[in-house]
Protein backbone atom coordinates (compact mmCIF):
# COMPACT_ATOMS: atom_id res chain seq x y z
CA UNK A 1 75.63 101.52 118.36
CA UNK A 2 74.75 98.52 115.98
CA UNK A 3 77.81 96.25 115.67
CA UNK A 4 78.81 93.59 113.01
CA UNK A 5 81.14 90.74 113.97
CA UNK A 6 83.14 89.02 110.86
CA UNK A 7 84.99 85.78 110.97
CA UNK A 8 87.39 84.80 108.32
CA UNK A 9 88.81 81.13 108.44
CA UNK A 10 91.44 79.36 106.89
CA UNK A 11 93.14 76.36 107.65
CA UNK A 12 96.17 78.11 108.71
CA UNK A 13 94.78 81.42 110.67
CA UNK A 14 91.32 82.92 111.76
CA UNK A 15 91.01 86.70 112.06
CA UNK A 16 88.00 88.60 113.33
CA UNK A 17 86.75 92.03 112.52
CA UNK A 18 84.36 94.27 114.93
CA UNK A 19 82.58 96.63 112.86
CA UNK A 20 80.63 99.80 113.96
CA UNK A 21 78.47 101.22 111.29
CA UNK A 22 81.02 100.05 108.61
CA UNK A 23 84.20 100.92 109.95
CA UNK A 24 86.67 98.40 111.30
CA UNK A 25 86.81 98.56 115.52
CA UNK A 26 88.83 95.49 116.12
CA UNK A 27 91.06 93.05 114.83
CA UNK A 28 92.13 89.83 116.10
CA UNK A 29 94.22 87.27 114.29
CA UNK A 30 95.16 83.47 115.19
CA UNK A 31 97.19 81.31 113.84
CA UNK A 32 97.01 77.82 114.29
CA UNK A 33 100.94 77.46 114.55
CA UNK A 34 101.03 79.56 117.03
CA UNK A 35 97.94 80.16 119.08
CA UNK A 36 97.99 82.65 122.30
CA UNK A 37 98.55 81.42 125.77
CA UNK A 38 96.66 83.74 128.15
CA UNK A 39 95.01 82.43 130.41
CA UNK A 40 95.79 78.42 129.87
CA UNK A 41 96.56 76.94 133.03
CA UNK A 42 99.51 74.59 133.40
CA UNK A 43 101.25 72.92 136.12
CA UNK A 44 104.47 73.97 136.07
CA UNK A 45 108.24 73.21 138.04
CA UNK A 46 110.14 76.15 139.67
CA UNK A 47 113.76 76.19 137.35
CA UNK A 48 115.20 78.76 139.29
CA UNK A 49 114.49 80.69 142.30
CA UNK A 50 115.69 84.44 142.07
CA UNK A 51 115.49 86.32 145.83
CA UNK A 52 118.11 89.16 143.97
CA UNK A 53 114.61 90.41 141.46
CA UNK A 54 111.83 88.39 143.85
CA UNK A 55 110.79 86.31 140.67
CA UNK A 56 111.24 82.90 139.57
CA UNK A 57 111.44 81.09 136.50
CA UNK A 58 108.97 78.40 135.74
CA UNK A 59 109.15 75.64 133.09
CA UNK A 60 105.41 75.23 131.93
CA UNK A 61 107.01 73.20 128.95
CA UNK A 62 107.59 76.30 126.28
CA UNK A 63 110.56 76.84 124.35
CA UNK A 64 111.44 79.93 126.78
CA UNK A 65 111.06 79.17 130.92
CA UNK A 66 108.00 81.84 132.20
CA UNK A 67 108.37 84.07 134.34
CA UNK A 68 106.34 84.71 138.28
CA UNK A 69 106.96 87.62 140.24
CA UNK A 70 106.23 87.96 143.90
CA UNK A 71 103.57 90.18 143.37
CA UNK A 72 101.92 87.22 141.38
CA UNK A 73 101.61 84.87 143.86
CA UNK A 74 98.39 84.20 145.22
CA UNK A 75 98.98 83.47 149.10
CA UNK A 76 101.12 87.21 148.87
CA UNK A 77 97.79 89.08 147.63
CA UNK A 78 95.71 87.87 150.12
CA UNK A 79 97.75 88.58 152.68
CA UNK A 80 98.89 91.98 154.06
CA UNK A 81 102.31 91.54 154.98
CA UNK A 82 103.98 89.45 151.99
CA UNK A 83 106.42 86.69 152.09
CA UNK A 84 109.67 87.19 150.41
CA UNK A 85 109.97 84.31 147.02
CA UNK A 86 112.67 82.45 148.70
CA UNK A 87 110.47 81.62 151.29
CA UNK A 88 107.87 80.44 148.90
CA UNK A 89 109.65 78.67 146.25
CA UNK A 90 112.15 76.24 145.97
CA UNK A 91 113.89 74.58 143.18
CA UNK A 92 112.50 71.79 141.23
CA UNK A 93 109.02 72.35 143.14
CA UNK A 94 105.84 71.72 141.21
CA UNK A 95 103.01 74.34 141.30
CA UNK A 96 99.80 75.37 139.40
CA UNK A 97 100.32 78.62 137.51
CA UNK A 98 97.85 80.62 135.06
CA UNK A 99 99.78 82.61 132.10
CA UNK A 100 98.79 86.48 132.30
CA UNK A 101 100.63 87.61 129.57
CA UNK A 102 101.72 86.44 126.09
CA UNK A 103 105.65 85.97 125.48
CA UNK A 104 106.84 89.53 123.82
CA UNK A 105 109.51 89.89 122.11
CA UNK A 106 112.59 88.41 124.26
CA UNK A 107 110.63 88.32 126.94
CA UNK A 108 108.87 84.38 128.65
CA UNK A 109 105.00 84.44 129.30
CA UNK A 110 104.40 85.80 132.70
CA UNK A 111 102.41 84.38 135.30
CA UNK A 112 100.23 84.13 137.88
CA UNK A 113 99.29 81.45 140.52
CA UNK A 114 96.12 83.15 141.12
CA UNK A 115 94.03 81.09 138.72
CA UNK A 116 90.89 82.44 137.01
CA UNK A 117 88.48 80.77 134.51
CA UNK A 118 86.32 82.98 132.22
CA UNK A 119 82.90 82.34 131.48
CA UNK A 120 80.09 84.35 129.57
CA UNK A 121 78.44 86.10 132.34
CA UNK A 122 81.00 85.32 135.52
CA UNK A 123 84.64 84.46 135.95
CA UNK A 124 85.17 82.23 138.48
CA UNK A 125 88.25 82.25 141.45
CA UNK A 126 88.46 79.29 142.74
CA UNK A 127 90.98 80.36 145.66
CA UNK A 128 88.71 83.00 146.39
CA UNK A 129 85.51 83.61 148.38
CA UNK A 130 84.16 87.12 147.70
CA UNK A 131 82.05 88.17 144.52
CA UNK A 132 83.34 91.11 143.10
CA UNK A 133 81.66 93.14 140.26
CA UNK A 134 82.91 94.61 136.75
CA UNK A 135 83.97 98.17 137.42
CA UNK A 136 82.39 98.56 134.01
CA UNK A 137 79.09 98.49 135.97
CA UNK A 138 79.30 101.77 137.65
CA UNK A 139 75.74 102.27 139.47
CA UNK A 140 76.16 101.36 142.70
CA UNK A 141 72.72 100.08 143.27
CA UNK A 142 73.01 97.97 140.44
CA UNK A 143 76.13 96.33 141.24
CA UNK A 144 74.96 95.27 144.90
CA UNK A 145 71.45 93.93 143.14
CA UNK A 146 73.89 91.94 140.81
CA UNK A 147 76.17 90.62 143.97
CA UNK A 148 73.27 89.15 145.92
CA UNK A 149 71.38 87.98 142.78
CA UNK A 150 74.42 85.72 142.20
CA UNK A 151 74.59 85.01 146.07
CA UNK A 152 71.47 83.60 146.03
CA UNK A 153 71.71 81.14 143.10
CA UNK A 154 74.70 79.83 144.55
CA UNK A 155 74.61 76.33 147.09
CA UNK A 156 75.49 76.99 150.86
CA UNK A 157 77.92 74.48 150.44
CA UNK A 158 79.58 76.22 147.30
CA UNK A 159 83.45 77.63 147.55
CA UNK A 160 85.08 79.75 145.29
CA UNK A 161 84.49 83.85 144.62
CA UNK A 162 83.13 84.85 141.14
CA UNK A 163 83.42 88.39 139.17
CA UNK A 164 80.55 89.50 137.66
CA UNK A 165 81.06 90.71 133.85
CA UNK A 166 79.44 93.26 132.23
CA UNK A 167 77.03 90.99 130.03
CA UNK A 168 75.55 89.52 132.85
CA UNK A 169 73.22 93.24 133.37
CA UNK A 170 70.47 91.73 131.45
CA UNK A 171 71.26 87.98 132.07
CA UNK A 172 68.21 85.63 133.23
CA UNK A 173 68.50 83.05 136.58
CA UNK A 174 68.55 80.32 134.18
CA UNK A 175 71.78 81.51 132.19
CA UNK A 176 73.69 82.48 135.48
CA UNK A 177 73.25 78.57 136.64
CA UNK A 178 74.41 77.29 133.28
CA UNK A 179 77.57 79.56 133.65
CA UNK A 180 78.29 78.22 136.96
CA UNK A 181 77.51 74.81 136.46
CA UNK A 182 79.70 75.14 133.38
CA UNK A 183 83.02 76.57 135.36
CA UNK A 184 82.51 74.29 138.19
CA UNK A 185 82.90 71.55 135.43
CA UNK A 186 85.99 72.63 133.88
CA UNK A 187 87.84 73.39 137.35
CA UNK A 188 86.85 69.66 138.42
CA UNK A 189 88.35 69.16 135.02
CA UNK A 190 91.18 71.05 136.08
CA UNK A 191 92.02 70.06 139.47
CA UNK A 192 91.55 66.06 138.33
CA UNK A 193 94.56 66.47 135.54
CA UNK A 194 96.76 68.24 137.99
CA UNK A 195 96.74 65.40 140.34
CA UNK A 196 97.80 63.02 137.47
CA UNK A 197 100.17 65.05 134.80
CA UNK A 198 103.49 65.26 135.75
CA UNK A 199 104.76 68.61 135.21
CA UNK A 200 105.15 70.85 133.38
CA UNK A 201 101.96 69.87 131.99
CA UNK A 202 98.89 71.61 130.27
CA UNK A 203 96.15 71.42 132.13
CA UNK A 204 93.05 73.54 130.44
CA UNK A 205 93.57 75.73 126.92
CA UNK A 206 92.16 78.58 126.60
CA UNK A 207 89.19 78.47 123.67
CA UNK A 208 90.03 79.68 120.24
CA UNK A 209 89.18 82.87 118.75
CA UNK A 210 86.11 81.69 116.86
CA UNK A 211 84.40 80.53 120.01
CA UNK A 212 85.71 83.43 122.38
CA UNK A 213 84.02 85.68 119.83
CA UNK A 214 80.85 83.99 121.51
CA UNK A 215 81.94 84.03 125.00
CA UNK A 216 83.58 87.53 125.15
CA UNK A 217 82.75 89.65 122.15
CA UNK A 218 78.80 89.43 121.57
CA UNK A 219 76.81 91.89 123.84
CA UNK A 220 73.29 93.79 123.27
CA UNK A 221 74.47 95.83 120.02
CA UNK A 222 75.56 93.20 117.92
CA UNK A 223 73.51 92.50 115.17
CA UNK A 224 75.20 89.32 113.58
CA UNK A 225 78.17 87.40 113.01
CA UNK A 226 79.20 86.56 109.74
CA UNK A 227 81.22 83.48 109.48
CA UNK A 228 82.71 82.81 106.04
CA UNK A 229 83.46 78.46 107.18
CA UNK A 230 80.83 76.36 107.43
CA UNK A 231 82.91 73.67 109.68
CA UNK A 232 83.86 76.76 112.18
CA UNK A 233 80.14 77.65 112.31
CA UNK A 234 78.97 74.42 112.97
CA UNK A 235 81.69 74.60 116.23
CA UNK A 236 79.90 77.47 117.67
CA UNK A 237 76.20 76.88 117.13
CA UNK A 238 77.13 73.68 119.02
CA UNK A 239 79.38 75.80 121.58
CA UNK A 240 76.70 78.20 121.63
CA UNK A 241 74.20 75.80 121.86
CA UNK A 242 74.63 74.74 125.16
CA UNK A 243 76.82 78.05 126.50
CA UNK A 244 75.28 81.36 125.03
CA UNK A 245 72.42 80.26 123.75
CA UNK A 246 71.60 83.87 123.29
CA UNK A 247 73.74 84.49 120.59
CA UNK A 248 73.01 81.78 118.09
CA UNK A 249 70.14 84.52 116.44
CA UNK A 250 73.04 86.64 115.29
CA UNK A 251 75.06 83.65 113.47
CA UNK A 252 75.01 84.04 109.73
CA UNK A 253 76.73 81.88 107.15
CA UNK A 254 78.56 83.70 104.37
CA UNK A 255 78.89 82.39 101.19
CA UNK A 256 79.24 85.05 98.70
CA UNK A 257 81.90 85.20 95.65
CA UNK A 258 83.46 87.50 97.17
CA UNK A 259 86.14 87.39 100.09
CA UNK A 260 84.31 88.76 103.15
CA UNK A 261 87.29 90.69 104.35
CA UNK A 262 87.40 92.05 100.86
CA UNK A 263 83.72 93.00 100.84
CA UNK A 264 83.91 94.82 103.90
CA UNK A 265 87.02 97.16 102.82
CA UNK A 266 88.86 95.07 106.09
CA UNK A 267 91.91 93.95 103.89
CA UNK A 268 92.70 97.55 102.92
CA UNK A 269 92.23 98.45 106.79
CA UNK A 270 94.55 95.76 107.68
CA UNK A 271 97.22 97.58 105.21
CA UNK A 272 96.55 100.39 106.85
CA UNK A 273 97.11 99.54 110.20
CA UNK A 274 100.26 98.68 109.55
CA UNK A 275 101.21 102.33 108.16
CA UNK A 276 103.31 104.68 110.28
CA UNK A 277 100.83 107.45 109.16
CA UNK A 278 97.45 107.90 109.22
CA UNK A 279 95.98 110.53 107.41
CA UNK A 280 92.58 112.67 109.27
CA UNK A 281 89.84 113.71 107.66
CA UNK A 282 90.51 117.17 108.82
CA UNK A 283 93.88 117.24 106.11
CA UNK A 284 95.80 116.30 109.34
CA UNK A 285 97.74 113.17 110.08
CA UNK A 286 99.33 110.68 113.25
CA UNK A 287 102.58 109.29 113.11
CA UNK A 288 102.93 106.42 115.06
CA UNK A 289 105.90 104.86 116.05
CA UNK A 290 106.65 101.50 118.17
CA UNK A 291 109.77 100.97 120.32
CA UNK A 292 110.42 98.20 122.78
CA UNK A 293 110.03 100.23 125.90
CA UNK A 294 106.94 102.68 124.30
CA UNK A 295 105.00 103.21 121.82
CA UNK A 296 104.61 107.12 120.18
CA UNK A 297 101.93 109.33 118.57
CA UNK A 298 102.63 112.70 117.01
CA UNK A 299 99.38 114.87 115.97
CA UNK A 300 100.09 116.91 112.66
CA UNK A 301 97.94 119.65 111.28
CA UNK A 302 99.20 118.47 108.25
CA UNK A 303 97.27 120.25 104.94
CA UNK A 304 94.25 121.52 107.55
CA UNK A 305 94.27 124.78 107.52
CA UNK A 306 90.83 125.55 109.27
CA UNK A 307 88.54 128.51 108.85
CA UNK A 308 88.36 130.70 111.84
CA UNK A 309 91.79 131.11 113.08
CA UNK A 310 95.02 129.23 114.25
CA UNK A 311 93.45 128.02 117.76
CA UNK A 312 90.41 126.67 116.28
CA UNK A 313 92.35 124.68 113.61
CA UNK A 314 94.66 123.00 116.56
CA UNK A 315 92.17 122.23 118.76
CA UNK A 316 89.59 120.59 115.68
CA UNK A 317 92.71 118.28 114.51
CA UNK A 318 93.60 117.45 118.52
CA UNK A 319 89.88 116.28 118.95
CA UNK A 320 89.45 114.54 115.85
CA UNK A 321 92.99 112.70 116.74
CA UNK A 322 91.68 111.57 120.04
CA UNK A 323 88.75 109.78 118.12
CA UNK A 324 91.58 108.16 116.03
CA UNK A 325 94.02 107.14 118.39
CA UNK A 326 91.64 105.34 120.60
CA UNK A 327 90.87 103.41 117.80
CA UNK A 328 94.32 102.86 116.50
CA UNK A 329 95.06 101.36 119.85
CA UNK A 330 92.23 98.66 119.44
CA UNK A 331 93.30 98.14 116.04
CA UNK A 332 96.71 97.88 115.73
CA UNK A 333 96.72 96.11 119.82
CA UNK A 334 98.94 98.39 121.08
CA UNK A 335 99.91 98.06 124.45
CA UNK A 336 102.68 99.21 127.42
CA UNK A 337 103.35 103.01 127.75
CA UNK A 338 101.63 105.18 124.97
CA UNK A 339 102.95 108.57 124.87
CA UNK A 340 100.26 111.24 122.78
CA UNK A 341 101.88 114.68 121.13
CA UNK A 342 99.26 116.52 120.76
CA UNK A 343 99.49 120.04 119.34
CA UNK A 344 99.79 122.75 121.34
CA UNK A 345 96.91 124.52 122.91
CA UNK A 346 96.96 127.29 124.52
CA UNK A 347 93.63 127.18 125.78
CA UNK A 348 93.12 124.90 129.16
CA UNK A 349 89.42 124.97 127.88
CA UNK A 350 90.33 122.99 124.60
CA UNK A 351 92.81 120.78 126.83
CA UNK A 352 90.17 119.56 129.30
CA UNK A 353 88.22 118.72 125.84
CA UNK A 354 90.47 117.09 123.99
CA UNK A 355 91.46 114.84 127.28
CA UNK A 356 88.09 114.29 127.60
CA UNK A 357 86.86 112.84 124.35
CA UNK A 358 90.05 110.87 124.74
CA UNK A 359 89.15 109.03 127.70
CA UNK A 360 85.81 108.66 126.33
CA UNK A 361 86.84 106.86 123.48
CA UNK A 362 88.84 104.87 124.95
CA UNK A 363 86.28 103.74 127.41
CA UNK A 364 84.54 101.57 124.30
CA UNK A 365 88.44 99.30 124.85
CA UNK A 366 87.75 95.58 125.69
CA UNK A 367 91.28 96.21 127.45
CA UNK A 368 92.10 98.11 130.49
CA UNK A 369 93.76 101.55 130.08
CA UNK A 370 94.76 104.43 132.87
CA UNK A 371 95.35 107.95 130.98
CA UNK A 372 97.18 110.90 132.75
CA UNK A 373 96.29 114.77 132.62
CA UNK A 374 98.96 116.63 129.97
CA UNK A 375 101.94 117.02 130.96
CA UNK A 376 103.88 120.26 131.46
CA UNK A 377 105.53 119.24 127.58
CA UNK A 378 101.69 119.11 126.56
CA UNK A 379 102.45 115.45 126.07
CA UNK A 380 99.61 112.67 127.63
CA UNK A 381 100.69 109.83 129.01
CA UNK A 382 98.69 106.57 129.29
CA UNK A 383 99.45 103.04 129.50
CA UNK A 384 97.09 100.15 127.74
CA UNK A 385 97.56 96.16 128.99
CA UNK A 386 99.28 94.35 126.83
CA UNK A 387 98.86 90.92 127.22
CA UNK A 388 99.67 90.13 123.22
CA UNK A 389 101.69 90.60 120.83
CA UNK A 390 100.67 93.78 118.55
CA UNK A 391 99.32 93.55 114.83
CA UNK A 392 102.46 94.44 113.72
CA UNK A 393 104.78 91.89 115.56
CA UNK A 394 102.06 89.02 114.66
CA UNK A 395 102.16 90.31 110.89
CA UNK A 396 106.00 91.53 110.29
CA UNK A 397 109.31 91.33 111.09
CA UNK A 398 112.14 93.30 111.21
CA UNK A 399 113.29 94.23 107.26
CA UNK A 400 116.70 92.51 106.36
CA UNK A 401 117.73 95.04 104.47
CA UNK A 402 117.31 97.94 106.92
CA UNK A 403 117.34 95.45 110.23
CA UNK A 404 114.65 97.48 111.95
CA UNK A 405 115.95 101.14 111.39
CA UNK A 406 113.36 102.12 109.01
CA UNK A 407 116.08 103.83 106.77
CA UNK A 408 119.07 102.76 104.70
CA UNK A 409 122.08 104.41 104.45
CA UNK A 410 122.27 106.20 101.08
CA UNK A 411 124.17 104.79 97.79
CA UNK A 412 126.91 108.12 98.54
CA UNK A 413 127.46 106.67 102.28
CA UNK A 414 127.98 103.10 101.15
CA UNK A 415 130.77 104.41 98.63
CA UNK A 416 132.42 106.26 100.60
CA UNK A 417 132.03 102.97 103.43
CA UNK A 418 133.77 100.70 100.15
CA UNK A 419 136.69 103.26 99.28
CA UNK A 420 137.75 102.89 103.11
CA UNK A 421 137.69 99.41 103.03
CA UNK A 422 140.20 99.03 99.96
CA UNK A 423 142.63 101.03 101.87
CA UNK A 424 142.48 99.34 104.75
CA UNK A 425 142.38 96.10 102.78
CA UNK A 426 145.95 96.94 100.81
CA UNK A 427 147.50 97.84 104.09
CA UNK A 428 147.20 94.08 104.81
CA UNK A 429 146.94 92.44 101.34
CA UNK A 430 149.31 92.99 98.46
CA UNK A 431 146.58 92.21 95.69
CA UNK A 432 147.18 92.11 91.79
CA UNK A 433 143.44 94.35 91.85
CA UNK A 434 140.57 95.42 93.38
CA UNK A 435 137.17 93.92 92.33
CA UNK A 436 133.76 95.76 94.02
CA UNK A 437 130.71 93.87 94.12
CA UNK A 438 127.81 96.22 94.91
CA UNK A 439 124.13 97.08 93.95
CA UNK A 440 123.06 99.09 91.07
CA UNK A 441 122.90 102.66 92.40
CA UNK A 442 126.21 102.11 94.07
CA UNK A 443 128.01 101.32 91.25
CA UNK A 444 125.80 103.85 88.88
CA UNK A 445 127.56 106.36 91.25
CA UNK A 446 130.83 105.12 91.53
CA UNK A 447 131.00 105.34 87.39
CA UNK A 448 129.49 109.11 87.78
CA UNK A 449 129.73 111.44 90.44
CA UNK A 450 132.07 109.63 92.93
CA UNK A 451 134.51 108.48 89.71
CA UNK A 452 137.07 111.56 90.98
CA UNK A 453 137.25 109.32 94.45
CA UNK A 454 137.61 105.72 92.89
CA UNK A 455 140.10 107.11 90.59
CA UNK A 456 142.30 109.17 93.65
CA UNK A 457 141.77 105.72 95.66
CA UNK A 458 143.17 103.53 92.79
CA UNK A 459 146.38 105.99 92.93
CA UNK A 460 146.71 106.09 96.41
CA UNK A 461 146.87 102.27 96.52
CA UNK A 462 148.76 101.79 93.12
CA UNK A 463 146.33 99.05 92.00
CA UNK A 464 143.72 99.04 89.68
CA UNK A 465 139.85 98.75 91.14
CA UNK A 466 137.01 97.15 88.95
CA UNK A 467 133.63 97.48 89.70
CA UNK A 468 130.82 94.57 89.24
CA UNK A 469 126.93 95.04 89.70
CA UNK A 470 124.85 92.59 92.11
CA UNK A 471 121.29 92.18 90.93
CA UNK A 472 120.50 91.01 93.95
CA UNK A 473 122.76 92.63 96.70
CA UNK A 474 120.42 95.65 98.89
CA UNK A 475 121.98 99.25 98.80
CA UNK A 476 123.88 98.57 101.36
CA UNK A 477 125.34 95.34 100.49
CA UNK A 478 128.83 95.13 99.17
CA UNK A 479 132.02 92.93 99.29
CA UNK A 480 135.54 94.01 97.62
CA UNK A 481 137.63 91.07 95.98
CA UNK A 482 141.24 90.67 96.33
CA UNK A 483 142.04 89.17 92.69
């Protein structure tokens, strides 16, 4: 399937669109005040050794300490019977760690001390000594031709393990030695700096978006790359120049009138992405909702009411969902546990459908997911890597006038919240009156259908009670005056 790759840069934030035959794919936004840390490579010092949760926390020179888990040290997954931390780590001990995951939420970047450095074709391990293969690649044969074809372009002399990715299927001799020769230089690089930088130090930075769209995004399919900057393009013809030579056909300038993102209807799908609902073109609709701990997806039939009969309309909106959702994932970059409601089928036929155009979506996903069979709720559960921070938490933040909830507490609850607090307010103060400072509906309903309860509240206190609009107060803003 033909695929279009957009680039939009400004000086404070590029963002990146994969298209498929118009319609949006992917997004990816950086900002250059606060550019992702997966997979830089630091040398850190241990702050605190914890043999209670078999972790440690590691100052790599962030505003929050990381965080390494047993399970994450290198010397542990090589060997079969693992050390306990405290055995490993000590305080104040320097070490070279690799950051795995982006800092979410409260939570520090995690890490790893197994260090890995991506290329296009190969990622090389340097503490390793097998080649492995993308399980992307599924034909056997292919795989093991892939294996020894790298074997034998490598030096007798050479250490170090390598994964093969899935673009190197169709890669020549030529561009496997450039890859190599390329990752050998940046762990010489690497290793050098660590010797000298006292920690916590960082050593190698992962590459921006603009030239990772090179590196990791451009395969067979893609027919260009629009980039909208003529500085950024000039960055990866030369990157591309001498890495993935390949891919400088597909690089186009843009320089129309119009915004690219606007051109391309991404703006609106940006807008949309950030929407608790998305409609179907069935008439039926997801709701999707994102906690801490999960992240939700309700299938509605909505206004589809089918043609043949009830079972046929269920099982039409389920499969066009499943399309939907995969792509909502991408989209939106939602990651941890995912938990699917789809509607009820009765039919173990339509299940084993649905479930299956699900995971076949979701096999297009640059990022690893595991789905499970329905449950005995009809629920499926699944889990997607998160490694980032979602769309949402990169564009938003909580609203201050709800703080997160998604709801407000109506103008008739916030009166009745305000006629409390004068009564507990003359129990303690003897005030001369009563002054309430609240928003327009508030007071519009305290001078109409709640005047009965101001009035009885005014007696029951034996002072009079004033009221005052805030322009700029929320609904459920308010503050009472002793005068």
């Amino acid at each position: 399937m033909s695929e279009e790759i957009l680039i939009n840069v400004t000086p404070q934030e590029t963002r990146v669109a994969v298209m498929q035959q118009g319609v949006v794919q992917e997004l990816h936004i950086e900002r250059g005040s606060n550019r992702g840390i997966v997979s830089n490579v630091y040398v850190g010092k241990v702050k605190r050794v914890l043999p209670g949760m078999q972790s440690a926390f590691i100052d790599i020179g962030l505003e929050r300490s990381a965080f390494l888990h047993v399970a994450d040290i290198w010397e542990n997954q090589r060997n079969e019977e693992a050390k306990p931390i405290e055995k490993m780590l000590s305080d104040g001990q320097t070490l070279l760690v690799q950051v795995i995951k982006e800092p979410i939420g409260s939570k520090g970047a995690r890490l790893s001390t197994q260090i890995s450095i991506a290329g296009r074709l190969l990622v090389y391990l340097p503490q390793e000594a097998h080649i492995g293969v993308s399980q992307r690649i599924e034909d056997e044969a292919e795989r093991e031709a892939l294996r020894l074809r790298l074997q034998g372009l490598l030096p007798p002399d050479h250490s170090g393990g390598y994964i093969v990715r899935t673009m190197a299927e169709t890669a020549t001799d030529k561009e496997f030695l450039a890859d190599i020769a390329y990752l050998d230089k940046l762990w010489r690089m690497l290793r050098e700096r660590s010797q000298t930088s006292p920690a916590p130090a960082l050593l190698y930075q992962e590459l921006d978006i603009s030239l990772r769209v090179l590196r990791d995004f451009v395969n067979e399919d893609t027919s260009r790359i629009l980039v909208d900057s003529r500085g950024t393009l000039q960055r990866m013809t030369t990157f591309g120049r001498d890495y993935t030579a390949s891919a400088l056909a597909q690089l186009e300038l843009y320089a129309g009138d119009r915004p690219l993102f606007d051109l391309h209807g991404v703006e609106q799908e940006i807008e949309r992405a950030l929407s608790r609902r998305v409609d179907l073109k069935s008439g039926g609709y997801l709701i999707i909702d994102q906690t801490e701990a999960l992240t939700t997806v309700d299938v509605n039939t909505g206004g589809f009411v089918g043609v043949r009969n009830f079972d046929d309309t269920v099982f039409k909106t389920n499969l066009e969902a499943a399309q939907v959702i995969a792509r909502q994932l991408r989209l939106r970059n939602l990651g941890g546990i995912i938990v699917c409601d789809f509607i009820d089928m009765d039919s173990a036929e339509h299940r084993e459908a649905v479930l299956e155009e699900f995971k076949k979506t979701l096999a297009r996903d640059r990022t690893r997911t595991t789905v499970s069979d329905f449950s005995a709720l009809g629920l499926v559960e699944m889990t997607r890597k998160r490694t980032r921070e979602s769309l949402a938490h990169v564009l938003c933040e909580p609203c201050p006038t709800c703080e997160g909830r998604g709801e407000v507490k109506t103008a008739q609850t916030v009166c009745y919240e305000i006629l409390r607090e004068i009564v507990r307010e003359a129990r303690q103060f003897n005030a001369r009156e009563y002054r309430i400072l609240a928003s327009q509906p508030v007071i519009d309903l305290f001078l109409d259908e709640e005047s009965q309860g101001l009035a009885q509240t005014s007696d029951f206190i034996g002072k009079p009670v004033s009221l005052q609009v805030e322009t700029l107060y929320s609904q459920e803003q308010y503050d009472v005056i002793l005068m």
